[in-house]
Protein backbone atom coordinates (compact mmCIF):
# COMPACT_ATOMS: atom_id res chain seq x y z
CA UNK A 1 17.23 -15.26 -10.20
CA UNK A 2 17.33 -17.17 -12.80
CA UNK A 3 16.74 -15.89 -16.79
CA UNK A 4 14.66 -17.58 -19.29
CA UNK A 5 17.45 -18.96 -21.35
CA UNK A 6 18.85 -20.89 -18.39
CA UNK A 7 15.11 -22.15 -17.82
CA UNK A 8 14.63 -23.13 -21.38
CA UNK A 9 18.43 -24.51 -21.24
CA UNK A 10 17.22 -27.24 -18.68
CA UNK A 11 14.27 -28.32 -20.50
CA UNK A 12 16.27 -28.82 -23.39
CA UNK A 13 18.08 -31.47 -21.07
CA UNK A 14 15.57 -32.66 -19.78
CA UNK A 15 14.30 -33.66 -22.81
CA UNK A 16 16.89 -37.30 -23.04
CA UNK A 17 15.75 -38.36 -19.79
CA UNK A 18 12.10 -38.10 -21.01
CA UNK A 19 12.33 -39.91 -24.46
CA UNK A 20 13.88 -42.63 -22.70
CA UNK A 21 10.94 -42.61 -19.98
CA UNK A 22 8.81 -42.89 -23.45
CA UNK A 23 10.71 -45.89 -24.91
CA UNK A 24 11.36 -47.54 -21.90
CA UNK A 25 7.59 -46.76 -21.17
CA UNK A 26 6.52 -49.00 -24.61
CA UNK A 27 8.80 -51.74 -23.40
CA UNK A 28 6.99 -51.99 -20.39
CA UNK A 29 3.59 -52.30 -22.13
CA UNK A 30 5.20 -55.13 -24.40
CA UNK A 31 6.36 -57.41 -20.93
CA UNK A 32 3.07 -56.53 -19.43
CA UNK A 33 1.06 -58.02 -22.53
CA UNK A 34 3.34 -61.21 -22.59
CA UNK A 35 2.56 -61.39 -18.78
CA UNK A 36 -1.20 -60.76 -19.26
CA UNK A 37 -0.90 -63.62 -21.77
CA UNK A 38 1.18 -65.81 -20.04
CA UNK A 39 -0.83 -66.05 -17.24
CA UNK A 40 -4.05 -66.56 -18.79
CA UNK A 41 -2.31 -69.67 -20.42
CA UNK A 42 -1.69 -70.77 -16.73
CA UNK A 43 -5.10 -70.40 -15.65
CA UNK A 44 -6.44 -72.65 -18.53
CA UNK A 45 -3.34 -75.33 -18.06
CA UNK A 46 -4.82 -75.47 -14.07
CA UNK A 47 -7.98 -75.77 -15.18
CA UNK A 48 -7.26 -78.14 -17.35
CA UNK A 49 -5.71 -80.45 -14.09
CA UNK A 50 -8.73 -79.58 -12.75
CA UNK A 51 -10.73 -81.35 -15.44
CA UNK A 52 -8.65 -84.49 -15.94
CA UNK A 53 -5.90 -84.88 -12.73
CA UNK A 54 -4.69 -87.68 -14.17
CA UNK A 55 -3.39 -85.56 -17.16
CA UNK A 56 -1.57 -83.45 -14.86
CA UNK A 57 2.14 -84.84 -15.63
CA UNK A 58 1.33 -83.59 -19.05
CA UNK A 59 0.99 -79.83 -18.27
CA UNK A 60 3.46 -80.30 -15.77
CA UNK A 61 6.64 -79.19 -17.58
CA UNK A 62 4.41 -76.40 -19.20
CA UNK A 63 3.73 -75.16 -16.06
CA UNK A 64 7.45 -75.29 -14.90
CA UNK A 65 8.67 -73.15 -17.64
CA UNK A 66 5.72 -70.37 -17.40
CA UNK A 67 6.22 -69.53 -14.04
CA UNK A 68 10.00 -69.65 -14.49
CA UNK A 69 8.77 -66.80 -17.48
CA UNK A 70 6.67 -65.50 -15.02
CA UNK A 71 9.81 -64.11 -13.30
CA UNK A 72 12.16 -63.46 -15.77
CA UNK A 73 9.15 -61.03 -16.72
CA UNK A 74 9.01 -59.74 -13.55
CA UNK A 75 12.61 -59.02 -12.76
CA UNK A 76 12.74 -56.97 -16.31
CA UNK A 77 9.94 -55.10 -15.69
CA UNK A 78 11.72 -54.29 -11.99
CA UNK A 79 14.36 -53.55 -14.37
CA UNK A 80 12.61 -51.18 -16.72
CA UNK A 81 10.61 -49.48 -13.82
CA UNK A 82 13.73 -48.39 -12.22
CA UNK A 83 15.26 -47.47 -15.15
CA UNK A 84 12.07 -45.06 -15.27
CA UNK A 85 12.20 -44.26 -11.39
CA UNK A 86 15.97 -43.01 -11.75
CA UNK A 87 15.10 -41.01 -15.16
CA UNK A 88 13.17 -38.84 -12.75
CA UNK A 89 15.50 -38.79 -10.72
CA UNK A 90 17.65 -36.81 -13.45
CA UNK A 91 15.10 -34.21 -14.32
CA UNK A 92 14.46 -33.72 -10.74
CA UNK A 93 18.44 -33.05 -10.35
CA UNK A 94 19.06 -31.43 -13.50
CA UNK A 95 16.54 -28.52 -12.23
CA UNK A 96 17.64 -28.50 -8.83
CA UNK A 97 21.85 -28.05 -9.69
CA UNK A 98 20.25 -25.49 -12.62
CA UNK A 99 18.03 -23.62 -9.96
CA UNK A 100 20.58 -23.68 -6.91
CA UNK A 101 23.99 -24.14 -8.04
CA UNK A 102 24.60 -26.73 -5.63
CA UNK A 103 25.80 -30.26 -7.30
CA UNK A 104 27.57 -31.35 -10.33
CA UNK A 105 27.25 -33.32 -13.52
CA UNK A 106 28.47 -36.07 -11.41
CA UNK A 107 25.42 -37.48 -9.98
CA UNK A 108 23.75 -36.65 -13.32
CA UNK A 109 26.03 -39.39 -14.99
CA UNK A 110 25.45 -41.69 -12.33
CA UNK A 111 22.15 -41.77 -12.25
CA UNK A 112 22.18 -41.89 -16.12
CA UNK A 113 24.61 -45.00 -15.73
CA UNK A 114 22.64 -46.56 -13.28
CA UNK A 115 19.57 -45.85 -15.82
CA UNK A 116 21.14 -47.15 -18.60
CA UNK A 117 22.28 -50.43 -16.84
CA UNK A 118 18.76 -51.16 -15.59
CA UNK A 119 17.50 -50.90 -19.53
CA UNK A 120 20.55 -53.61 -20.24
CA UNK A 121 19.46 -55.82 -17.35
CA UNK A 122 15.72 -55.21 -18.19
CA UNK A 123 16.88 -56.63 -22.30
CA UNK A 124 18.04 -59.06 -20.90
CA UNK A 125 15.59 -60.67 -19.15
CA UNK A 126 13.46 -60.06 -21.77
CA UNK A 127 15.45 -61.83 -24.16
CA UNK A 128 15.76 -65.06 -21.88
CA UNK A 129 11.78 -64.81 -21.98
CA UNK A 130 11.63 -65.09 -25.61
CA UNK A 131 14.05 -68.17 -25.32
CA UNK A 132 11.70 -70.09 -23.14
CA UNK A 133 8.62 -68.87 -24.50
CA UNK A 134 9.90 -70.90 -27.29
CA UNK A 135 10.40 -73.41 -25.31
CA UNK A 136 6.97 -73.61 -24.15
CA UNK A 137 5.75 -73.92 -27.10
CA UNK A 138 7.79 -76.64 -27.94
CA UNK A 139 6.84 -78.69 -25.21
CA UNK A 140 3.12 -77.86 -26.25
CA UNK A 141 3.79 -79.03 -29.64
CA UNK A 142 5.27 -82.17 -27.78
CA UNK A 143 8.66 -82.16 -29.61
CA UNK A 144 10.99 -82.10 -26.31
């Protein structure tokens, strides 16, 4: 059986794995928002074909980086959700070594690792959005 300071020992580690759930959490909300925005401009570019057709080679190249941002968005926020999935993934393992004795710091790293790498991959993709989101707007402001 288990005493209280072991029990209080694995909520002390899992506390890492659930601040970077939190942060990880608030960049999610961010890609989600530039998503949510993103594709609202889409609708009103179609709509705007709609209108006039023979505008259409206009919005064209808008439309052609947006839904390239589309999934750069949503390949980081594939990124960032993992990241989150394999955080569990941690606590889950952290009590189960704590409570059984059967496993190692091994697949605690790995997961971590794996976690970590996810968040890079997840940046990165994010930063590639902001690139062409400037891009976008470039090509709205008709200077490219």
């Amino acid at each position: 059986m288990q005493s209280i300071d072991d029990l209080i020992r694995i909520l002390q580690l899992a506390v890492s794995p659930v601040v970077l759930i939190s942060g990880v959490g608030l960049l999610i909300l961010s890609m989600t928002n530039r998503l949510s925005h993103m594709i609202d401009r889409m609708r009103t570019i179609h709509n705007e074909v709609l209108k006039a057709p023979d505008s259409s080679d206009v919005w064209e190249d808008q439309l052609t980086v947006l839904i390239h941002r589309s999934h750069l968005l949503k390949n980081g926020l594939l990124m960032f959700v993992t990241s989150i999935l394999l955080d569990a993934l941690i606590i889950i393992a952290l009590f189960f070594i704590k409570l059984t004795g059967v496993g190692s710091g091994i697949l605690i790293s790995v997961l971590f690792s794996l976690s970590s790498i996810a968040v890079f991959v997840g940046l990165i993709y994010y930063a590639r959005d902001i690139v062409y989101s400037l891009h976008a707007l470039e090509l709205e402001l008709g200077r490219r």
